[in-house]
Protein backbone atom coordinates (compact mmCIF):
# COMPACT_ATOMS: atom_id res chain seq x y z
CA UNK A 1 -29.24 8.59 -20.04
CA UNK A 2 -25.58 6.61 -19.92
CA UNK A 3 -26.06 6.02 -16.20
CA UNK A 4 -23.35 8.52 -15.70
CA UNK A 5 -23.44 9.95 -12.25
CA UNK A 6 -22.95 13.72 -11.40
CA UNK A 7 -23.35 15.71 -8.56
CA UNK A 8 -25.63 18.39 -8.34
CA UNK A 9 -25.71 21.90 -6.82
CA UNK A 10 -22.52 22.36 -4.82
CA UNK A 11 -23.60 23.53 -1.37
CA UNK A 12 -19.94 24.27 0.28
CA UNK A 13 -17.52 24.30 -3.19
CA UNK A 14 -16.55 20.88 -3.41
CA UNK A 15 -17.78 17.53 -4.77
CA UNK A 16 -18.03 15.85 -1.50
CA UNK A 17 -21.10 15.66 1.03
CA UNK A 18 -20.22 16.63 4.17
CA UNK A 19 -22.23 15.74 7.19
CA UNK A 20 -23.25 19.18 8.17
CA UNK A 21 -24.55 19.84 4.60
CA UNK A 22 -28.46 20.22 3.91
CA UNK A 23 -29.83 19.72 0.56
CA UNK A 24 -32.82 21.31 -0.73
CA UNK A 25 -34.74 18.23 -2.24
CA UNK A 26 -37.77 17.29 -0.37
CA UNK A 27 -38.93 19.60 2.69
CA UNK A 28 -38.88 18.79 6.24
CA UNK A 29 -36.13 15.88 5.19
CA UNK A 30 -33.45 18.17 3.53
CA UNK A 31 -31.53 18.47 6.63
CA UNK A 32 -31.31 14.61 7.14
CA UNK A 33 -31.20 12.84 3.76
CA UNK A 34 -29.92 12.74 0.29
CA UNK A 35 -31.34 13.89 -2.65
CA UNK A 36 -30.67 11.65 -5.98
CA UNK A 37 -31.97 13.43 -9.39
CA UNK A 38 -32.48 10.70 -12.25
CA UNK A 39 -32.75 12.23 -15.43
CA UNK A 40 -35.81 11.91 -17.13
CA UNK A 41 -39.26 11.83 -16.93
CA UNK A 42 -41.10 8.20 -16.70
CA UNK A 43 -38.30 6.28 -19.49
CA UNK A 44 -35.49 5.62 -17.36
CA UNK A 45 -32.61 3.44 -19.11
CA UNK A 46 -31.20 -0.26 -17.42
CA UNK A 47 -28.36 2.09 -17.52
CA UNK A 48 -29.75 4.43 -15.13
CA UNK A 49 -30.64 1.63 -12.86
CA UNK A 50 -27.38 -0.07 -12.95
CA UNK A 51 -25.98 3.23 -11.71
CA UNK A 52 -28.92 3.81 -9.46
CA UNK A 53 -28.18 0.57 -7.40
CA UNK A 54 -24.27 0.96 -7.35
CA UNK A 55 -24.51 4.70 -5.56
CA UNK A 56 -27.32 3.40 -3.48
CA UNK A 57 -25.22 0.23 -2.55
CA UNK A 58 -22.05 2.74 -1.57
CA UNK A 59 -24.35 5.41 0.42
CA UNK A 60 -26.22 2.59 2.22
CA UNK A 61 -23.07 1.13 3.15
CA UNK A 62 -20.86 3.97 3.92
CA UNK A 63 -23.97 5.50 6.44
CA UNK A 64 -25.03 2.25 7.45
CA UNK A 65 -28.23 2.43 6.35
CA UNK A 66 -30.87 0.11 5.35
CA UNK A 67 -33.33 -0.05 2.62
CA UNK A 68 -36.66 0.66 4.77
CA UNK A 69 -34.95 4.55 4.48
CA UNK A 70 -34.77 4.91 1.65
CA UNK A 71 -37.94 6.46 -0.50
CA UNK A 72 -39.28 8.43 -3.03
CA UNK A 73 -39.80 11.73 -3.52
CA UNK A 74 -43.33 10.76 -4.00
CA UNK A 75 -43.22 9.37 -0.47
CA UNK A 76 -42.17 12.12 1.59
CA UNK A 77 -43.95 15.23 -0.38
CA UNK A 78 -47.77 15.76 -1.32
CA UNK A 79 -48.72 16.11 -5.02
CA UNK A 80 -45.33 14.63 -5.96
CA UNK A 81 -45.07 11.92 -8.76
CA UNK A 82 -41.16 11.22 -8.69
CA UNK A 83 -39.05 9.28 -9.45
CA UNK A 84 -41.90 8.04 -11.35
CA UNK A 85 -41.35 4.63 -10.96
CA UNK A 86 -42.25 2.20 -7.83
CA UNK A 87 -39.11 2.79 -5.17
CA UNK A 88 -40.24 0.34 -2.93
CA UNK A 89 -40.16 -2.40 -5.69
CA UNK A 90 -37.36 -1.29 -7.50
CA UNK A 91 -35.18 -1.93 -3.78
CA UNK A 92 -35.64 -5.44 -4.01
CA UNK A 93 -33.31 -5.42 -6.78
CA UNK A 94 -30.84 -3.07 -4.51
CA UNK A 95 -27.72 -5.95 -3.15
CA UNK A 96 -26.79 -4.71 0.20
């Protein structure tokens, strides 16, 4: 809940991501996306957020992406609640 970031399931050994790695996050989008995991439920901390916008500022940049692709897991998969909170607003806070 520090904002700490820490990668997840290894899929090849090493801490990097690779572009011929496929995550297993949200189906039908694993093999073309990133999966980010906050910790928690509904209470995320400023913390989180601040770390939350950082990573999203480096992947966005480094893969030249823009905000309109990013979304929520909520977005992409039926019955699904997460992240919990609104992506879409929360982006406008997201410095490119």
């Amino acid at each position: 809940m520090d904002g700490s970031v820490e990668v997840g399931r290894k899929i090849d050994g090493d801490n990097f991501v690779s572009d011929n790695e496929a995550g297993a996050h949200a189906l039908g989008y694993n093999s073309k996306s990133i999966g980010i995991c906050l910790i928690g439920v509904k209470d995320f901390t400023e913390e989180q957020f601040a770390s939350l916008r950082k990573l999203l500022h480096e992947l966005m940049n480094h893969y030249g992406i823009g905000k309109d692709k990013i979304l929520g897991h909520y977005q992409v998969s039926a019955n699904r609640t997460c992240p919990n909170f609104d992506v879409p607003e929360f982006l406008k806070s997201v410095i490119v």
